[in-house]
N, C-alpha and C. Protein backbone atom coordinates (compact mmCIF):
# COMPACT_ATOMS: atom_id res chain seq x y z
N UNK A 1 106.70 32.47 167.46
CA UNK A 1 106.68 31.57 168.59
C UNK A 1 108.01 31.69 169.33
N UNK A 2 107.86 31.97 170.27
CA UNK A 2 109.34 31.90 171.81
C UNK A 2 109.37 30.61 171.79
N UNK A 3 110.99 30.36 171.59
CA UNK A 3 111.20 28.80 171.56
C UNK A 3 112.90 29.18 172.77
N UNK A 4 113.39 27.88 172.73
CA UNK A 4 115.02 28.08 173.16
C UNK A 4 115.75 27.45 172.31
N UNK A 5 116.59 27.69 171.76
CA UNK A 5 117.47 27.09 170.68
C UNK A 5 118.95 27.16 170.78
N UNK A 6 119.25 25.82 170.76
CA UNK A 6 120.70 26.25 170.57
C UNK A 6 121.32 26.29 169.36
N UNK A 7 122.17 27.12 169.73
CA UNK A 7 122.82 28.18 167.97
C UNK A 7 124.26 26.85 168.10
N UNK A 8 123.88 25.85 167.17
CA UNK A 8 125.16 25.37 166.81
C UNK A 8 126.61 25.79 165.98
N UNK A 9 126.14 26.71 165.27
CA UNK A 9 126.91 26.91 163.78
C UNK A 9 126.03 28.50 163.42
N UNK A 10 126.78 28.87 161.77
CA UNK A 10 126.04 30.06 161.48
C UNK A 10 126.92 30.13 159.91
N UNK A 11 125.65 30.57 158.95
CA UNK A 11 126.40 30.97 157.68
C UNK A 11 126.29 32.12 157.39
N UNK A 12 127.59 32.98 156.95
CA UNK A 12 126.72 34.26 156.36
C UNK A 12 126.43 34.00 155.07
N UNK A 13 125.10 34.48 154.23
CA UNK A 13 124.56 33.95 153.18
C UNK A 13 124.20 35.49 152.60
N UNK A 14 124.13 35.32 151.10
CA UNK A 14 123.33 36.71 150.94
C UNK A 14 122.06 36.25 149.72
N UNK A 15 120.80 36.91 149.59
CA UNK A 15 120.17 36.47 148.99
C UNK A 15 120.21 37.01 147.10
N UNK A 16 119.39 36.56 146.03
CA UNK A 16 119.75 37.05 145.02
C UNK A 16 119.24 37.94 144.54
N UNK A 17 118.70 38.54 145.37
CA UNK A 17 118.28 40.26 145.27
C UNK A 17 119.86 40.78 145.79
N UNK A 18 121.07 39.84 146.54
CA UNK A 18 121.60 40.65 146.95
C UNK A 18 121.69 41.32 148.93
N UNK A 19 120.10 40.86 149.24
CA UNK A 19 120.35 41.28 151.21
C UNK A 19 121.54 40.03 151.57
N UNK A 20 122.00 40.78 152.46
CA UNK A 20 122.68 39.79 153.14
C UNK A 20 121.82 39.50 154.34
N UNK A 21 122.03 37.83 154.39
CA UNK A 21 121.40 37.32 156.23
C UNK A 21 122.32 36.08 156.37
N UNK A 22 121.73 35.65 157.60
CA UNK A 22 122.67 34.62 158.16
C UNK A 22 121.46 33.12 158.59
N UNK A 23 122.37 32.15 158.20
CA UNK A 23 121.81 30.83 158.58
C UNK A 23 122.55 30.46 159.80
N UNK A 24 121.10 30.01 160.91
CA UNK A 24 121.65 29.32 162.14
C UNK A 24 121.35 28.03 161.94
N UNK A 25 122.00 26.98 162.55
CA UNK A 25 121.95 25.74 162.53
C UNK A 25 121.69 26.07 164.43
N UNK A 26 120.61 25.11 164.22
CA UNK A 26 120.16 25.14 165.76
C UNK A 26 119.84 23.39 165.89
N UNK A 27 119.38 23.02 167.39
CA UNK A 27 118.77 22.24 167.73
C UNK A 27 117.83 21.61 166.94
N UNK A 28 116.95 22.59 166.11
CA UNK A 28 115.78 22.27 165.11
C UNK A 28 115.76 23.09 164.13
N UNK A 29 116.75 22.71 163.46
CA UNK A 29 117.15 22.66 162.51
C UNK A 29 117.98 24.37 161.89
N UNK A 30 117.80 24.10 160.47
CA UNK A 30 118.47 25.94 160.03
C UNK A 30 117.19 26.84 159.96
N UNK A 31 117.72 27.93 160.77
CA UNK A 31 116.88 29.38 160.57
C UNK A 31 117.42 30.39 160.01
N UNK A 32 116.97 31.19 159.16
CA UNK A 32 117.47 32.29 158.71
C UNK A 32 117.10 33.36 159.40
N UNK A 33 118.46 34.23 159.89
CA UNK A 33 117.59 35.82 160.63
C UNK A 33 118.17 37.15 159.26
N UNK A 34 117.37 37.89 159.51
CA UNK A 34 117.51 38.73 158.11
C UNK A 34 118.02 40.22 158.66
N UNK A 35 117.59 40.33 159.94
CA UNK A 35 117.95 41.69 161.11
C UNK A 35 119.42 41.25 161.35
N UNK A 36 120.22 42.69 161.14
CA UNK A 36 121.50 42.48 161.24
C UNK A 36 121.59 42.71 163.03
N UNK A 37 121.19 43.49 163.24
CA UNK A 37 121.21 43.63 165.41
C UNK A 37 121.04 42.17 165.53
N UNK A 38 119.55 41.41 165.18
CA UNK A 38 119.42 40.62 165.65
C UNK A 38 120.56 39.33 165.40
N UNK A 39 121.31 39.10 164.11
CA UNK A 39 122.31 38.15 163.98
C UNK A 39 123.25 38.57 164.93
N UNK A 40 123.45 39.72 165.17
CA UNK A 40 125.06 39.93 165.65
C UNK A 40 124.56 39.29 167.34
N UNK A 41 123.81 39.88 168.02
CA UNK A 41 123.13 38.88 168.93
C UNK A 41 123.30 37.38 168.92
N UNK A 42 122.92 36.94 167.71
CA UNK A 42 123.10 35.15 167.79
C UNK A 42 124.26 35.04 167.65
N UNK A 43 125.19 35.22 166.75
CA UNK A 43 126.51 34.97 167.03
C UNK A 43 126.70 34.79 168.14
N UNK A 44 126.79 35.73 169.08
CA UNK A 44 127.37 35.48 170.49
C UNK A 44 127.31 34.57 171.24
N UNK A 45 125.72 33.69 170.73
CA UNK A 45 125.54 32.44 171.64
C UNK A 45 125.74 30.88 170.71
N UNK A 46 127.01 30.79 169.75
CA UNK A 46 127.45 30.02 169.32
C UNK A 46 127.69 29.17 170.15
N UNK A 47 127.11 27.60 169.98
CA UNK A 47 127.10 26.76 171.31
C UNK A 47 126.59 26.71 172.36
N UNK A 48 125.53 27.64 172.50
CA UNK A 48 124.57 27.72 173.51
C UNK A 48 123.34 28.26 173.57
N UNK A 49 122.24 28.24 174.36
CA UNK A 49 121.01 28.29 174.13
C UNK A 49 120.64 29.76 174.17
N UNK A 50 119.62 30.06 173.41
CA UNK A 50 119.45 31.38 173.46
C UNK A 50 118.04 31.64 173.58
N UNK A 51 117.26 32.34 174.06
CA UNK A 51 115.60 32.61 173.64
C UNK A 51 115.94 33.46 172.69
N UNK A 52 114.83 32.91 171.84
CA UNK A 52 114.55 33.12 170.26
C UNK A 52 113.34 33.59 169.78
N UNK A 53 112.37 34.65 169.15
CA UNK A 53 111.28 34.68 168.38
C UNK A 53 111.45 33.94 167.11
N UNK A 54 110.98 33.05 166.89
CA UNK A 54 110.59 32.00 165.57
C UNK A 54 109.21 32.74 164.74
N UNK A 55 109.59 32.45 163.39
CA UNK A 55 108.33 32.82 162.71
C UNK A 55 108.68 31.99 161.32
N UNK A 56 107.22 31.60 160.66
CA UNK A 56 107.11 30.86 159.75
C UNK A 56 106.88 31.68 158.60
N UNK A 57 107.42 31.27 157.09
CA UNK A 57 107.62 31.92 156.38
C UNK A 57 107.74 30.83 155.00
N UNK A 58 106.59 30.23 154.54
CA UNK A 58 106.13 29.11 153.87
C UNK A 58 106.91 27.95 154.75
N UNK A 59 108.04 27.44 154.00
CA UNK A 59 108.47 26.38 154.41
C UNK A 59 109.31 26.61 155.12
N UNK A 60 109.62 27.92 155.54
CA UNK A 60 110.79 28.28 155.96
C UNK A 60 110.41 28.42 157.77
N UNK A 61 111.72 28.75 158.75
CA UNK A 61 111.67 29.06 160.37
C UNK A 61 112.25 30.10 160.00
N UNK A 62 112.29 31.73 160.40
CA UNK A 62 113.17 32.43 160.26
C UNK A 62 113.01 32.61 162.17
N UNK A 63 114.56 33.60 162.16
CA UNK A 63 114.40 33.76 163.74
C UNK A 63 114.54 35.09 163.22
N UNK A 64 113.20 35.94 164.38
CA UNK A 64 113.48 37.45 164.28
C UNK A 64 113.67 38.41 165.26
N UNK A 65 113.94 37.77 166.67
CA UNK A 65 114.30 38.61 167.58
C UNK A 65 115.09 37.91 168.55
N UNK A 66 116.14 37.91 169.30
CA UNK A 66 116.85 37.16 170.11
C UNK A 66 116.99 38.27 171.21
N UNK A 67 116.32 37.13 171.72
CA UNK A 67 115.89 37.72 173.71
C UNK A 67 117.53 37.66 174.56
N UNK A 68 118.09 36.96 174.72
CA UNK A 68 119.15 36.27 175.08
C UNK A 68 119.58 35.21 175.30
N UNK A 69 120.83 34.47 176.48
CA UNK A 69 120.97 33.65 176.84
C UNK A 69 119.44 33.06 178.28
N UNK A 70 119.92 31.57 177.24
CA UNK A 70 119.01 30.67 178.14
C UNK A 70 119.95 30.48 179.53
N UNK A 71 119.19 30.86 180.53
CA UNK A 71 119.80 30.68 181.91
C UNK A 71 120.17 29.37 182.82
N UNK A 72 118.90 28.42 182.00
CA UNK A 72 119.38 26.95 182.75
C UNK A 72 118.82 26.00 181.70
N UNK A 73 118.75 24.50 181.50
CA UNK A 73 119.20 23.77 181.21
C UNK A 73 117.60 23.60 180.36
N UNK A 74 116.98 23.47 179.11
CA UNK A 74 115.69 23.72 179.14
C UNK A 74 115.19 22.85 179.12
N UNK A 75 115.43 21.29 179.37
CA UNK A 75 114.90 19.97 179.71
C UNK A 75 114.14 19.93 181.21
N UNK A 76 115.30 20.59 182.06
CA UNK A 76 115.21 20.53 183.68
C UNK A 76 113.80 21.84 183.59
N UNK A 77 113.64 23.02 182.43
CA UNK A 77 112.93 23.81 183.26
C UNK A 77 111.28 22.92 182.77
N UNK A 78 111.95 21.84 181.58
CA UNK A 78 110.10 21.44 181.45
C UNK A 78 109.77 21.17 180.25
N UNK A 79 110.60 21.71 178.85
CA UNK A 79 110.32 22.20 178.11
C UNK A 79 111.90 21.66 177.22
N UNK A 80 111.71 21.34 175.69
CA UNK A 80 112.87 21.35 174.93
C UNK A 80 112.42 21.83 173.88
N UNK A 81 113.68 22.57 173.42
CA UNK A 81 113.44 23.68 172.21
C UNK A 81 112.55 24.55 172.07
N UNK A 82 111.99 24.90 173.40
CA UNK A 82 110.68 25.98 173.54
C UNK A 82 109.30 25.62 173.00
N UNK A 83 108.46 24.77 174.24
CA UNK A 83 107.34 24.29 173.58
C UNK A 83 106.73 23.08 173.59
N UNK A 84 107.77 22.69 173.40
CA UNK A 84 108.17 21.12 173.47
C UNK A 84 107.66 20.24 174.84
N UNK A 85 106.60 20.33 175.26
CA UNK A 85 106.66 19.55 176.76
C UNK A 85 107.48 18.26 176.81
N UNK A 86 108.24 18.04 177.79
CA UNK A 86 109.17 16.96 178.44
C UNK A 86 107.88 16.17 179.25
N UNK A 87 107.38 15.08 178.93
CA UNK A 87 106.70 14.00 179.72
C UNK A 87 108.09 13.06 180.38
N UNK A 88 107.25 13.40 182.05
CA UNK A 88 107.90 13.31 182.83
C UNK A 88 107.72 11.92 183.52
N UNK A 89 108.45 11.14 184.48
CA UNK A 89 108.07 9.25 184.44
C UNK A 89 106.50 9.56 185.23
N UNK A 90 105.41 8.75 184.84
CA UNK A 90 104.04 8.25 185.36
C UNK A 90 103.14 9.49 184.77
N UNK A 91 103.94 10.38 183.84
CA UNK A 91 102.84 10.96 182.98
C UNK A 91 102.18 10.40 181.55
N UNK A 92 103.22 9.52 181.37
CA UNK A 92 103.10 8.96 179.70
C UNK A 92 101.67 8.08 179.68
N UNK A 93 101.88 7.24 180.45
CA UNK A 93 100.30 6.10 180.58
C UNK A 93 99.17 7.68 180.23
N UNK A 94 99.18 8.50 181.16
CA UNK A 94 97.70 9.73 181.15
C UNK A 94 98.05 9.85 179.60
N UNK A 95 98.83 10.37 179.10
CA UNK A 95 99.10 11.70 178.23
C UNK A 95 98.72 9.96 176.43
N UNK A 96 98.84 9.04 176.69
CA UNK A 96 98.61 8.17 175.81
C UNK A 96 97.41 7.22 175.78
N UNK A 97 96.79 7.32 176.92
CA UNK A 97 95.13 6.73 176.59
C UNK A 97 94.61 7.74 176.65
N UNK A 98 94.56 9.13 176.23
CA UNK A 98 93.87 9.75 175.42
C UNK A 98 93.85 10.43 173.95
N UNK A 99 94.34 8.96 173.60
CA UNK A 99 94.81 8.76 172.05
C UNK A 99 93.23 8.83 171.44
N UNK A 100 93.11 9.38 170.48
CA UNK A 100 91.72 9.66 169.67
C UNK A 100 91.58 7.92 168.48
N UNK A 101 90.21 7.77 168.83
CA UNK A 101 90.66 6.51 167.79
C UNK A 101 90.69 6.09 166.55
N UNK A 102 90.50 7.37 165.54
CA UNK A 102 91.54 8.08 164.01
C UNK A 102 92.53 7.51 164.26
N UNK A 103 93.09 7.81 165.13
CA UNK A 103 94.88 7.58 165.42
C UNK A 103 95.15 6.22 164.92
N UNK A 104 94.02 5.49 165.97
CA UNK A 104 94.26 4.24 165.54
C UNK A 104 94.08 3.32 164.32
N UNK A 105 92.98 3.89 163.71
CA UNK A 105 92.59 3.41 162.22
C UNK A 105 93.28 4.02 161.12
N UNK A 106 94.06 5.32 161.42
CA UNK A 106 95.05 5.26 160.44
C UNK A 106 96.75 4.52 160.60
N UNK A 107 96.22 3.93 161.55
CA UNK A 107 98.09 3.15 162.09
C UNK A 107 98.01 2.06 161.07
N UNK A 108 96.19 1.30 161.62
CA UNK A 108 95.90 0.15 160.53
C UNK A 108 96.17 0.35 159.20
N UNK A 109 95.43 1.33 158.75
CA UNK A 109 95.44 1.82 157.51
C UNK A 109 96.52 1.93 156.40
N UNK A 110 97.56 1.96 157.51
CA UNK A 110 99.14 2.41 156.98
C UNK A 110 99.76 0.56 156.92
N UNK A 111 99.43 0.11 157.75
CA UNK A 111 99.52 -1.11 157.72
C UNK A 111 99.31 -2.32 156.62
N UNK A 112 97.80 -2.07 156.30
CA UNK A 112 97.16 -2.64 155.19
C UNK A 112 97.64 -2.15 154.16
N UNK A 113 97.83 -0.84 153.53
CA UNK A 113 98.19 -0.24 152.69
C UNK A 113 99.80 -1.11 152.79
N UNK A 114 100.80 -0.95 153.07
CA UNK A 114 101.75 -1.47 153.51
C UNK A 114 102.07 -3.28 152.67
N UNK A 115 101.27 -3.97 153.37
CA UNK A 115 100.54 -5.45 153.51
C UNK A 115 100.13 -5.30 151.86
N UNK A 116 98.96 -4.70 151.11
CA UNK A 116 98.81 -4.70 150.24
C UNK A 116 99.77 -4.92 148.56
N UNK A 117 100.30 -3.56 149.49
CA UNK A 117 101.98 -3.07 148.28
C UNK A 117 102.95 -4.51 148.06
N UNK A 118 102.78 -5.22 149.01
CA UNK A 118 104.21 -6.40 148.89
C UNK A 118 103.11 -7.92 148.62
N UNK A 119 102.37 -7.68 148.04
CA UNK A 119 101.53 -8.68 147.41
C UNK A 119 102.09 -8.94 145.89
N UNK A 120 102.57 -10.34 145.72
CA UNK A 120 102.69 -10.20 144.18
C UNK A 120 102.09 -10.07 143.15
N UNK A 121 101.84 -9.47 141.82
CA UNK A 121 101.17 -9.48 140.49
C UNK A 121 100.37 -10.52 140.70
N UNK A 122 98.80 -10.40 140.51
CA UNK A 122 98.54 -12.03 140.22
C UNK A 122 98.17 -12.62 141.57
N UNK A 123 98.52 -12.42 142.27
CA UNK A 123 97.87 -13.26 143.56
C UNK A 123 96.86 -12.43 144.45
N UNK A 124 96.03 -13.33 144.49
CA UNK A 124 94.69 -12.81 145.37
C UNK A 124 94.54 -13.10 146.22
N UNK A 125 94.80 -12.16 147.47
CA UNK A 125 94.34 -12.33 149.28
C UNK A 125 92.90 -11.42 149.29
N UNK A 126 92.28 -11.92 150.10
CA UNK A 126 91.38 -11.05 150.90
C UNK A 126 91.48 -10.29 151.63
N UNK A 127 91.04 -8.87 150.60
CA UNK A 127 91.36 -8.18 151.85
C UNK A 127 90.86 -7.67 152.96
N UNK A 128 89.80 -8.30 153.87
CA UNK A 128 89.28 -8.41 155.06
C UNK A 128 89.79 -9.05 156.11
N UNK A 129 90.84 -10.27 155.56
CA UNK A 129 91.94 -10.55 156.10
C UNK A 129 93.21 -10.19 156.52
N UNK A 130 93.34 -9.32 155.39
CA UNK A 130 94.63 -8.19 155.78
C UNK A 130 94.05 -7.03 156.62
N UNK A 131 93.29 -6.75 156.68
CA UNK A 131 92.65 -5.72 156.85
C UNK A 131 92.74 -6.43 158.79
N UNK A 132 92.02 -7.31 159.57
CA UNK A 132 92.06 -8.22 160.39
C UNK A 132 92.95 -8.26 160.74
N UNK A 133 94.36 -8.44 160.14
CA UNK A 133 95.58 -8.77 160.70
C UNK A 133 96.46 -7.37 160.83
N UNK A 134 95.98 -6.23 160.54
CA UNK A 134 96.35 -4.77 160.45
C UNK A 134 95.72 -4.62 161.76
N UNK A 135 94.56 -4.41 162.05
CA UNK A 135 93.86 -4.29 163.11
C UNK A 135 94.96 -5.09 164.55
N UNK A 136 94.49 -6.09 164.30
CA UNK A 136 95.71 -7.23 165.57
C UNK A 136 96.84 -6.16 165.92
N UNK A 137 97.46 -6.48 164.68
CA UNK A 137 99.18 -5.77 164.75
C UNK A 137 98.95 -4.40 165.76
N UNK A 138 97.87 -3.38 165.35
CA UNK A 138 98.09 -2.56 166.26
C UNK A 138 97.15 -2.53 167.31
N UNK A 139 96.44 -3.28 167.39
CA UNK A 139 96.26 -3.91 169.29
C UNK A 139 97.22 -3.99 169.71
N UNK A 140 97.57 -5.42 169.60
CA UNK A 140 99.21 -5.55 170.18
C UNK A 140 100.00 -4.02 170.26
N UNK A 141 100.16 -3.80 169.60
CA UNK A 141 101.60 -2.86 169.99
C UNK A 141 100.63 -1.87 171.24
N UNK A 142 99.65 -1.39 170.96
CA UNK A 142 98.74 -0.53 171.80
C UNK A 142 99.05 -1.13 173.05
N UNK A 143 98.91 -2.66 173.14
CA UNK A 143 98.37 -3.35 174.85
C UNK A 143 100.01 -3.27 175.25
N UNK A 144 100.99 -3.55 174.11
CA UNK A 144 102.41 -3.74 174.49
C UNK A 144 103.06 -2.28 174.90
N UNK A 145 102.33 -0.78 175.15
CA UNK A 145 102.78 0.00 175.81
C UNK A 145 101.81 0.76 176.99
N UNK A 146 100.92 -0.51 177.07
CA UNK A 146 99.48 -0.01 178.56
C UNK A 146 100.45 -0.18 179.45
């Protein structure tokens, strides 16, 4: 994935086979690049944004190709950290009532579950009532950002 990242920091690391690579500390978070062209590239943009090829690698981000310097500011072009859409003022209302309504029954869900856990040993609520007052809670917050 083409992202923009800024290269905060950098470790050289070597692995225990022995390769050497380097850790970037970026915007989102540490990437490892394992291409020596391609590190010596990131170095250069210590403190500043660079286009990046990202690739996933279990849990891992590695970066494996660095395009160059980012030319302008990547909020202003639309976009943060490559990808990322920037909702812009009088897009948010569109882009949030077409919330799926899963969304919403697991907000409850998390709620009740929640509500449940801080019940003491021994005491019995209904839980159709909690369940009722899970529901409310996230109406409200729903109507409190229409």
């Amino acid at each position: 994935m083409k992202k923009n990242l800024e290269i905060q920091d950098f470790d050289d690391k070597k692995t225990k086979a022995g390769k050497r690579f380097t850790r970037f500390k970026t915007n989102d978070g540490w990437m490892s690049c394992f291409d020596s062209d391609e590190i010596a590239k990131l170095k250069e943009y210590e403190g500043k944004f660079a286009s990046v090829e990202t690739k996933e690698a279990g849990e891992f981000q590695n970066i494996s190709k660095c395009y160059g310097a980012v030319e302008s500011n990547p909020v202003a072009d639309g976009t943060w950290g490559g990808g990322v859409p920037v909702v812009k003022p009088g897009e948010f209302k569109a882009a949030k009532s077409t919330a799926p309504a899963s969304m919403y029954v697991s907000y409850a869900k998390d709620i009740f579950c929640a509500f449940v856990a801080r019940i003491p040993a021994g005491e019995e609520l209904a839980q159709s009532l909690i369940m009722e007052q899970s529901i409310k809670l996230v109406k409200a917050a729903k109507e409190a950002f229409e």
